[in-house]
C-alpha atoms as a PDB file:
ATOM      1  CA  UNK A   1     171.900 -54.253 -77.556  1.00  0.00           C
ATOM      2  CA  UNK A   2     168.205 -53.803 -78.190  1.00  0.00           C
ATOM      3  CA  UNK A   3     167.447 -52.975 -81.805  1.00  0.00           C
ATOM      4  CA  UNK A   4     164.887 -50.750 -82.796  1.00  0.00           C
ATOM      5  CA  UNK A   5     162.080 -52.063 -85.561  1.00  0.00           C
ATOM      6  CA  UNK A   6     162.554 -51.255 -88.874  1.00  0.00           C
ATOM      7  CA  UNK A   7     159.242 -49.527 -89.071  1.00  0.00           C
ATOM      8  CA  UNK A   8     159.819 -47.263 -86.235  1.00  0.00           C
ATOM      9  CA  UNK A   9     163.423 -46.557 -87.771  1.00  0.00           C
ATOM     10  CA  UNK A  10     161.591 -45.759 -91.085  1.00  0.00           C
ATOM     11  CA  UNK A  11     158.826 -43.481 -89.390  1.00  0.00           C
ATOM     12  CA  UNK A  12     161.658 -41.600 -87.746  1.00  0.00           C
ATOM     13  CA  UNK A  13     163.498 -40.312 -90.798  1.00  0.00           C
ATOM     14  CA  UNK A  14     160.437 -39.999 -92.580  1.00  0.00           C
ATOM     15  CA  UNK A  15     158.950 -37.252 -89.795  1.00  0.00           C
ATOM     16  CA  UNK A  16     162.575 -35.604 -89.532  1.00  0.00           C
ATOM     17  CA  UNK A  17     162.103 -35.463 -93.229  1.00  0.00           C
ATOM     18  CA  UNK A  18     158.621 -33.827 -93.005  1.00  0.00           C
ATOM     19  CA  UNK A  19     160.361 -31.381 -90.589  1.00  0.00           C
ATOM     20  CA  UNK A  20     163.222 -30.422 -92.488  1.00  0.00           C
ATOM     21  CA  UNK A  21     160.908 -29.675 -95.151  1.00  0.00           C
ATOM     22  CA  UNK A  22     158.104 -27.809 -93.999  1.00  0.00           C
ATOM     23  CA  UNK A  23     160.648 -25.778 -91.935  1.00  0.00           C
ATOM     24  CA  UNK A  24     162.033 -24.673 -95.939  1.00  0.00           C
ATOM     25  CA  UNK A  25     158.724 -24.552 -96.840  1.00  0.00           C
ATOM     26  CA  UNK A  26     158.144 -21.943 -94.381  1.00  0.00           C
ATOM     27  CA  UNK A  27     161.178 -19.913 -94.532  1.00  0.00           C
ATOM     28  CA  UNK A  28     160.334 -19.391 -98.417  1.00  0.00           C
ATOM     29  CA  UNK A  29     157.004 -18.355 -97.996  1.00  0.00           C
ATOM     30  CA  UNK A  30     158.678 -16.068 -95.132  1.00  0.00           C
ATOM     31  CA  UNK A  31     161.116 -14.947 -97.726  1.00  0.00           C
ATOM     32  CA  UNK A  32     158.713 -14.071-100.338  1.00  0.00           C
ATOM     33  CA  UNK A  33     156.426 -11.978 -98.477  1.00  0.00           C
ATOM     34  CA  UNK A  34     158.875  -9.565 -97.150  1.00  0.00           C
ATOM     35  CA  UNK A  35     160.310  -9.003-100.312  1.00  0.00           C
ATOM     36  CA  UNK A  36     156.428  -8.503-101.984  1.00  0.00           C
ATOM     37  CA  UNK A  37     155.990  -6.025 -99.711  1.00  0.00           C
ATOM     38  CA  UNK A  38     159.294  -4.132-100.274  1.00  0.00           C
ATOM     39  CA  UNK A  39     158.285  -4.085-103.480  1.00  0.00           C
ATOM     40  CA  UNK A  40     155.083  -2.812-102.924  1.00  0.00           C
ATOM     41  CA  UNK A  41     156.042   0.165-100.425  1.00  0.00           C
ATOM     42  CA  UNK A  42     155.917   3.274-102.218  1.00  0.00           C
ATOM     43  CA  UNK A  43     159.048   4.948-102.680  1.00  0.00           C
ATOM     44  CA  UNK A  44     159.102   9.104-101.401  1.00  0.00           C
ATOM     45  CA  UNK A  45     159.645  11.261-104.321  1.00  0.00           C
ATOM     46  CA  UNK A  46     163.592  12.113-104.885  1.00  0.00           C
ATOM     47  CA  UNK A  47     164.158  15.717-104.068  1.00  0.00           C
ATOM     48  CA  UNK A  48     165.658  17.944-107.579  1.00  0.00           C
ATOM     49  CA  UNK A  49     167.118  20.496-106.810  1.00  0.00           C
ATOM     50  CA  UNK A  50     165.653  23.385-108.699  1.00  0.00           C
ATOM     51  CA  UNK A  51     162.549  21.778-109.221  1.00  0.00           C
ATOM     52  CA  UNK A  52     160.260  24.396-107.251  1.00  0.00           C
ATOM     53  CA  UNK A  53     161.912  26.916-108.799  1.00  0.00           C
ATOM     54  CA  UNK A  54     161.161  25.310-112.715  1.00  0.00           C
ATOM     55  CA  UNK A  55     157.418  24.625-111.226  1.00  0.00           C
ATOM     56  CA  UNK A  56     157.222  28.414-110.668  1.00  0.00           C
ATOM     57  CA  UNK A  57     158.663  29.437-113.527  1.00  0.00           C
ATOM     58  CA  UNK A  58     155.839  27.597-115.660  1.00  0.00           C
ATOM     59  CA  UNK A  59     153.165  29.093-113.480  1.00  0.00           C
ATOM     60  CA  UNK A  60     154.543  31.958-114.344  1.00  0.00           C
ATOM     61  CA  UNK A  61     151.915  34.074-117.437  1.00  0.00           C
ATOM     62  CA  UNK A  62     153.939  33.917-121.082  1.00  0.00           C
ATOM     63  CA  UNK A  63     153.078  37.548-120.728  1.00  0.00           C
ATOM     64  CA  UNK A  64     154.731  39.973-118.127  1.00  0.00           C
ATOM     65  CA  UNK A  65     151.467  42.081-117.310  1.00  0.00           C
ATOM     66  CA  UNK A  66     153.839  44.498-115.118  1.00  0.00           C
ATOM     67  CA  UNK A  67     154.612  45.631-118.604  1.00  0.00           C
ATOM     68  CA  UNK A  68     153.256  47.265-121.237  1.00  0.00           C
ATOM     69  CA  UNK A  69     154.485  46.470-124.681  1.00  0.00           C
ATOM     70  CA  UNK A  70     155.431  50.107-125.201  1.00  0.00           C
ATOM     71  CA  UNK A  71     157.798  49.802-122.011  1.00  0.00           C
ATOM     72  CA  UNK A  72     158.967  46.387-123.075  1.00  0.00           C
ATOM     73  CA  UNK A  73     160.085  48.041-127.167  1.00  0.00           C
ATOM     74  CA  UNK A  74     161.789  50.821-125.036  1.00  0.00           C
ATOM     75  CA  UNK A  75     164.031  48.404-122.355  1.00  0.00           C
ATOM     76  CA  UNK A  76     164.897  46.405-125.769  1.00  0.00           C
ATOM     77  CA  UNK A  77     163.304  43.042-124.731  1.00  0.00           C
ATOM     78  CA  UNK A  78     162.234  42.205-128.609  1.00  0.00           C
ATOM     79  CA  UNK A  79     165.530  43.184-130.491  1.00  0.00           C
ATOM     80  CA  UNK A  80     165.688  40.436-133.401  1.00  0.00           C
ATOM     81  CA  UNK A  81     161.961  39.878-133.169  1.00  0.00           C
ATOM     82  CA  UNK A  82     159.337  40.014-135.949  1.00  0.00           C
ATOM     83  CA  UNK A  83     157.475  43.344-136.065  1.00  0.00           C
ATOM     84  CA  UNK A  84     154.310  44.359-138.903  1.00  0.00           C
ATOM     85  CA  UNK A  85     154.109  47.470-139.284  1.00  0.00           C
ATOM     86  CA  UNK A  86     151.261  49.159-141.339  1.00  0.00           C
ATOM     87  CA  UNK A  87     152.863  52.013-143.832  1.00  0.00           C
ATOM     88  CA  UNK A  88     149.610  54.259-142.896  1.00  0.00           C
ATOM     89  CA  UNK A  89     150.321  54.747-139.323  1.00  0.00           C
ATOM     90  CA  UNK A  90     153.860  56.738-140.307  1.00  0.00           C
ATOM     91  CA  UNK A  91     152.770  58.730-143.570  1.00  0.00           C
ATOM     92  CA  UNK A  92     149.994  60.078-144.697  1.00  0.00           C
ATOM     93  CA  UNK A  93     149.307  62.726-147.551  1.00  0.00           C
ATOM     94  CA  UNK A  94     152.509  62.684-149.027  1.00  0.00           C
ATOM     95  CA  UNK A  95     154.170  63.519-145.516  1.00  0.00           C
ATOM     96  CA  UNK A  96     155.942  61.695-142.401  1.00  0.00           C
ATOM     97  CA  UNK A  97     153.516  61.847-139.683  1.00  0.00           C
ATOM     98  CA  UNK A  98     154.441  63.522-136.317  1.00  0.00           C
ATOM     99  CA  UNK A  99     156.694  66.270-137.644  1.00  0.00           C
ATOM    100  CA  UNK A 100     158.552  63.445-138.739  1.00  0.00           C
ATOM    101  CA  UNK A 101     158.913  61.776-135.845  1.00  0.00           C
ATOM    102  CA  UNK A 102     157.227  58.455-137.529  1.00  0.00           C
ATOM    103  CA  UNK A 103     160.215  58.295-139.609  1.00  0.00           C
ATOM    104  CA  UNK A 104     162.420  58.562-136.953  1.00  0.00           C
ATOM    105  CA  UNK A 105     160.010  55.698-135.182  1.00  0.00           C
ATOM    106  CA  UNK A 106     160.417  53.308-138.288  1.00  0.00           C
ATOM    107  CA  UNK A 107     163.810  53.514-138.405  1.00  0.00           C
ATOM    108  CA  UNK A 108     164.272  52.699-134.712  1.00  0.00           C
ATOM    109  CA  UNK A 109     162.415  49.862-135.703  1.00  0.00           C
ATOM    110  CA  UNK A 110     164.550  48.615-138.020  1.00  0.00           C
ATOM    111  CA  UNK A 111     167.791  49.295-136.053  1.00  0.00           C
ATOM    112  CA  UNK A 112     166.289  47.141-133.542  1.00  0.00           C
ATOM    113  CA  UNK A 113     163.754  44.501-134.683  1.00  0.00           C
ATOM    114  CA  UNK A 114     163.290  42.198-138.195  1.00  0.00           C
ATOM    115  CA  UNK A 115     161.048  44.981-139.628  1.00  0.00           C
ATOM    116  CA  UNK A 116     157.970  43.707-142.248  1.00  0.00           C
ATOM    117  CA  UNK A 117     156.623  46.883-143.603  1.00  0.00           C
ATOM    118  CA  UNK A 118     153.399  46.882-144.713  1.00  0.00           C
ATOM    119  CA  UNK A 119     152.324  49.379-147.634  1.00  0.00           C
ATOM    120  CA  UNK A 120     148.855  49.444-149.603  1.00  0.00           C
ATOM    121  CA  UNK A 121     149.119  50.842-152.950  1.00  0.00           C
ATOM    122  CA  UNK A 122     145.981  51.523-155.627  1.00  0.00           C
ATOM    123  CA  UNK A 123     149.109  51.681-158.328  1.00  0.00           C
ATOM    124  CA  UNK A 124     152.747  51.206-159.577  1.00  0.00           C
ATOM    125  CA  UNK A 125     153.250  55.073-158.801  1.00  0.00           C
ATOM    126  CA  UNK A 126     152.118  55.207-155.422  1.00  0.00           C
ATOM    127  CA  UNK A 127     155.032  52.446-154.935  1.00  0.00           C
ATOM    128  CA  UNK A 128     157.397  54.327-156.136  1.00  0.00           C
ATOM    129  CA  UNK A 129     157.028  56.925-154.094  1.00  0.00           C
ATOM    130  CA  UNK A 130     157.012  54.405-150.806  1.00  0.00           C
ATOM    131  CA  UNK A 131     160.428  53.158-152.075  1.00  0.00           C
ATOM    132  CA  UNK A 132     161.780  56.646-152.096  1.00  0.00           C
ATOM    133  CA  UNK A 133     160.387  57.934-148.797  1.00  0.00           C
ATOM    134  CA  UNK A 134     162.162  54.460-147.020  1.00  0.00           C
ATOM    135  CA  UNK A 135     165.399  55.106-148.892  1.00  0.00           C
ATOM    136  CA  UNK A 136     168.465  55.995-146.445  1.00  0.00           C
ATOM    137  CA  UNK A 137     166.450  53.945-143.462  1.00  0.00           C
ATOM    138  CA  UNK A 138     169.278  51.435-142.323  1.00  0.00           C
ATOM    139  CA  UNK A 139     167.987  47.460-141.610  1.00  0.00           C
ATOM    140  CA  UNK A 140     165.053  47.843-143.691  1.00  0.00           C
ATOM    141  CA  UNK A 141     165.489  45.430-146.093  1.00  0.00           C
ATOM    142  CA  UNK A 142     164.063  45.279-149.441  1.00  0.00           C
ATOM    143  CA  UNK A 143     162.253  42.422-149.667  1.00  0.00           C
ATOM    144  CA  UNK A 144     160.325  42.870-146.063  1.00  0.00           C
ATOM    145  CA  UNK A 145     158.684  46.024-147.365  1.00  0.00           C
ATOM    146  CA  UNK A 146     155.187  43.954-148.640  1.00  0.00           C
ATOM    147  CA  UNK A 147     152.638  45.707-151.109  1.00  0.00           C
ATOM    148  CA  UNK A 148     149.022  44.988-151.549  1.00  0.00           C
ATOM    149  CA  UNK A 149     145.830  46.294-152.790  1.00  0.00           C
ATOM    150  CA  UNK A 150     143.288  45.383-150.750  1.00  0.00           C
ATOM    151  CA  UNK A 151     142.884  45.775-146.620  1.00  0.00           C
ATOM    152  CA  UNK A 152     143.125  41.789-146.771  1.00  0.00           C
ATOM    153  CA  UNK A 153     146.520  42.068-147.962  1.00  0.00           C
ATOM    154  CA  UNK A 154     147.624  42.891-144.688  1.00  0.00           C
ATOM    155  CA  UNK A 155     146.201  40.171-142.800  1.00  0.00           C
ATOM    156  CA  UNK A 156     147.278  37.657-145.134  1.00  0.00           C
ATOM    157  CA  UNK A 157     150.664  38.847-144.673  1.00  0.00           C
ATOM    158  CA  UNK A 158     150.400  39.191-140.549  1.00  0.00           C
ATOM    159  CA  UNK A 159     149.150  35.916-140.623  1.00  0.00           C
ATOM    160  CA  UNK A 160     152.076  33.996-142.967  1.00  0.00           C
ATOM    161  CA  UNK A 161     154.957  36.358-140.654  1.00  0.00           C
ATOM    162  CA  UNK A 162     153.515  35.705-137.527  1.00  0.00           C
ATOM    163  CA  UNK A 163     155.198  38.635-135.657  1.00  0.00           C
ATOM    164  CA  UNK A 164     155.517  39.117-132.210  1.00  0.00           C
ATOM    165  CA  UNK A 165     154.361  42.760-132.308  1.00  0.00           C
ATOM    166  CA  UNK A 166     151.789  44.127-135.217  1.00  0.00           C
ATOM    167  CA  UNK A 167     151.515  47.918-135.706  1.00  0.00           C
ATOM    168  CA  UNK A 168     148.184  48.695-137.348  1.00  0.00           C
ATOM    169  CA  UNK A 169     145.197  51.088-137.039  1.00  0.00           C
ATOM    170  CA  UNK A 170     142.586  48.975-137.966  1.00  0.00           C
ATOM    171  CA  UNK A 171     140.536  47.966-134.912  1.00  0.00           C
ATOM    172  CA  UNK A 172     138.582  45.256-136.832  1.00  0.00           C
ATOM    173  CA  UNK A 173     141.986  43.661-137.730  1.00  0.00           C
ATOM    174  CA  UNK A 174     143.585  44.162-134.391  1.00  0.00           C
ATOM    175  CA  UNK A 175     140.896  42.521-132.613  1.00  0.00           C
ATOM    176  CA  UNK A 176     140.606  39.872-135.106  1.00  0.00           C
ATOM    177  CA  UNK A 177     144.537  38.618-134.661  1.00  0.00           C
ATOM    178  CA  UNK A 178     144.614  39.412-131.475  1.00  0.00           C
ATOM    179  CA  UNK A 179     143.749  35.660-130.491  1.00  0.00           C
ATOM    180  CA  UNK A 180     147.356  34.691-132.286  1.00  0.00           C
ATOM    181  CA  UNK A 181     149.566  37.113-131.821  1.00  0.00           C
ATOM    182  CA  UNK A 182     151.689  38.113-128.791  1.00  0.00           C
ATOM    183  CA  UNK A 183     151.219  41.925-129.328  1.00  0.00           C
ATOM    184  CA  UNK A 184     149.483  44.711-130.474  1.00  0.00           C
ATOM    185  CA  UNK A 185     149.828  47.947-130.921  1.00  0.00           C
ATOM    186  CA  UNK A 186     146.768  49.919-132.225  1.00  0.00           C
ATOM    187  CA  UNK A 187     146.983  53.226-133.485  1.00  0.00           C
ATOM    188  CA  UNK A 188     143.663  55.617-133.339  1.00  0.00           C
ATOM    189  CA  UNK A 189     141.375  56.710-130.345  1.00  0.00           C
ATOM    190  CA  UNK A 190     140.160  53.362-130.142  1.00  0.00           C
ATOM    191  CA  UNK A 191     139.813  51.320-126.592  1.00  0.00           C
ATOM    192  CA  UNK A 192     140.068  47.789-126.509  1.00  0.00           C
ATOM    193  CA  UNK A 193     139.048  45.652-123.789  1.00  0.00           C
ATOM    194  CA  UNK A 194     141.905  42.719-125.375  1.00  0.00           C
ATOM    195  CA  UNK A 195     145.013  42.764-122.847  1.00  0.00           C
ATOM    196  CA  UNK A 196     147.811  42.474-125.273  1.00  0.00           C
ATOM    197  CA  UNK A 197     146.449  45.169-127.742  1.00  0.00           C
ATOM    198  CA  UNK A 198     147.487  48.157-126.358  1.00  0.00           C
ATOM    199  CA  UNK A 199     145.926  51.215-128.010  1.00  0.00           C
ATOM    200  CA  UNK A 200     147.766  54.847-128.896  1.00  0.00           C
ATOM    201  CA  UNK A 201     146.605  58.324-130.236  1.00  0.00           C
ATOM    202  CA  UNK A 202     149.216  58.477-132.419  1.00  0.00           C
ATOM    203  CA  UNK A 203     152.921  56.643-133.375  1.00  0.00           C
ATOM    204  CA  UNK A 204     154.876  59.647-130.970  1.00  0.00           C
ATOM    205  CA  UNK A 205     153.686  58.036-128.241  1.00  0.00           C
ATOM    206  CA  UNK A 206     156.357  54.904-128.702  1.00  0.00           C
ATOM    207  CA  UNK A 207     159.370  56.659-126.864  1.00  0.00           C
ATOM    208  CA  UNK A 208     162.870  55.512-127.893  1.00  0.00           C
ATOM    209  CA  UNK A 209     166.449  56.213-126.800  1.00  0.00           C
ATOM    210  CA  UNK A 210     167.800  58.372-129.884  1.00  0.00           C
ATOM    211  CA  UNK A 211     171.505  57.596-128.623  1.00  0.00           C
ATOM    212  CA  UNK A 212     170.878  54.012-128.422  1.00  0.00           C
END
């Protein structure tokens, strides 16, 4: 039997070798590259459901412009809210304005929202007689109704409450907090070119549901 040479024996392993490894060599690199580009394939966005609807809702203005604020106190949409009210735009000269409809207003008001009742005085006496007018006036509370001496005194206060809804009938003032607060109501023949202060002759005009 005819024997081959060592050498070529040798070289014959040694190229199967070779072969066997640059065949793993290969399949590796193979390997690797499909994976990297798995990995690099963007993945389409998951689908939540709801989430058009929550992407509409923040579109959506904080303030419903289909409504006036006078509308909005009427269909109860701030009960429990913060309110300033300025003590001027309900009496005046030792008398409920409107007939005494303001009264009735104020005390609506308080039925209805967290009432801060803003009264400047020039003296002791003239408080008194605020105390006794909002006597009988159920949810006012005693330590909301706020006294000052100075037309100051009632921004200072709007600004520390930071109502949703501030009842005054100073234009200057209205205007001025109208860049922090929700709403405002301005009382006088004034016209204001702000969208959430919405301006009124007089208190009557804020309708309310006596039997409610």
């Amino acid at each position: 039997m005819h024997r081959k040479p060592l050498s070529d024996v040798l070289l014959q392993q040694t190229s199967g070798s070779y072969t066997t490894l640059l065949a793993l060599v290969i399949g590796a690199i193979t390997i690797l590259y499909v994976y990297k580009r798995k990995l690099g394939r963007p993945h389409p966005p998951r689908s939540i459901r709801g989430s058009d609807s929550a992407s509409t809702r923040q579109q959506l203005p904080k303030k419903d412009v289909d409504l006036d604020v006078l509308t909005k106190l009427r269909r109860k949409h701030f009960v429990g809210s913060k309110i300033c009210c300025v003590w001027d735009v309900f009496f005046s000269d030792g008398q409920w304005l409107c007939d005494g409809k303001a009264k009735d207003i104020l005390s609506w008001f308080a039925s209805r929202l967290d009432v801060y009742l803003m009264c400047r005085i020039s003296d002791q006496n003239e408080k008194k007689l605020i105390l006794n007018q909002l006597k009988g006036i159920d949810g006012l509370q005693r330590h909301k109704i706020l006294f000052c001496t100075t037309s100051k005194g009632y921004e200072a206060f709007t600004r520390q409450i930071s109502p949703t809804i501030l009842v005054t009938h100073d234009s200057f003032q209205a205007m001025f907090l109208s860049g922090i607060l929700p709403y405002i109501i301005l009382v006088g023949e004034y016209v204001s070119s702000k969208s959430n202060v919405y301006s009124i002759s007089s208190i009557a005009q804020i309708e309310y549901d006596k039997d409610v």
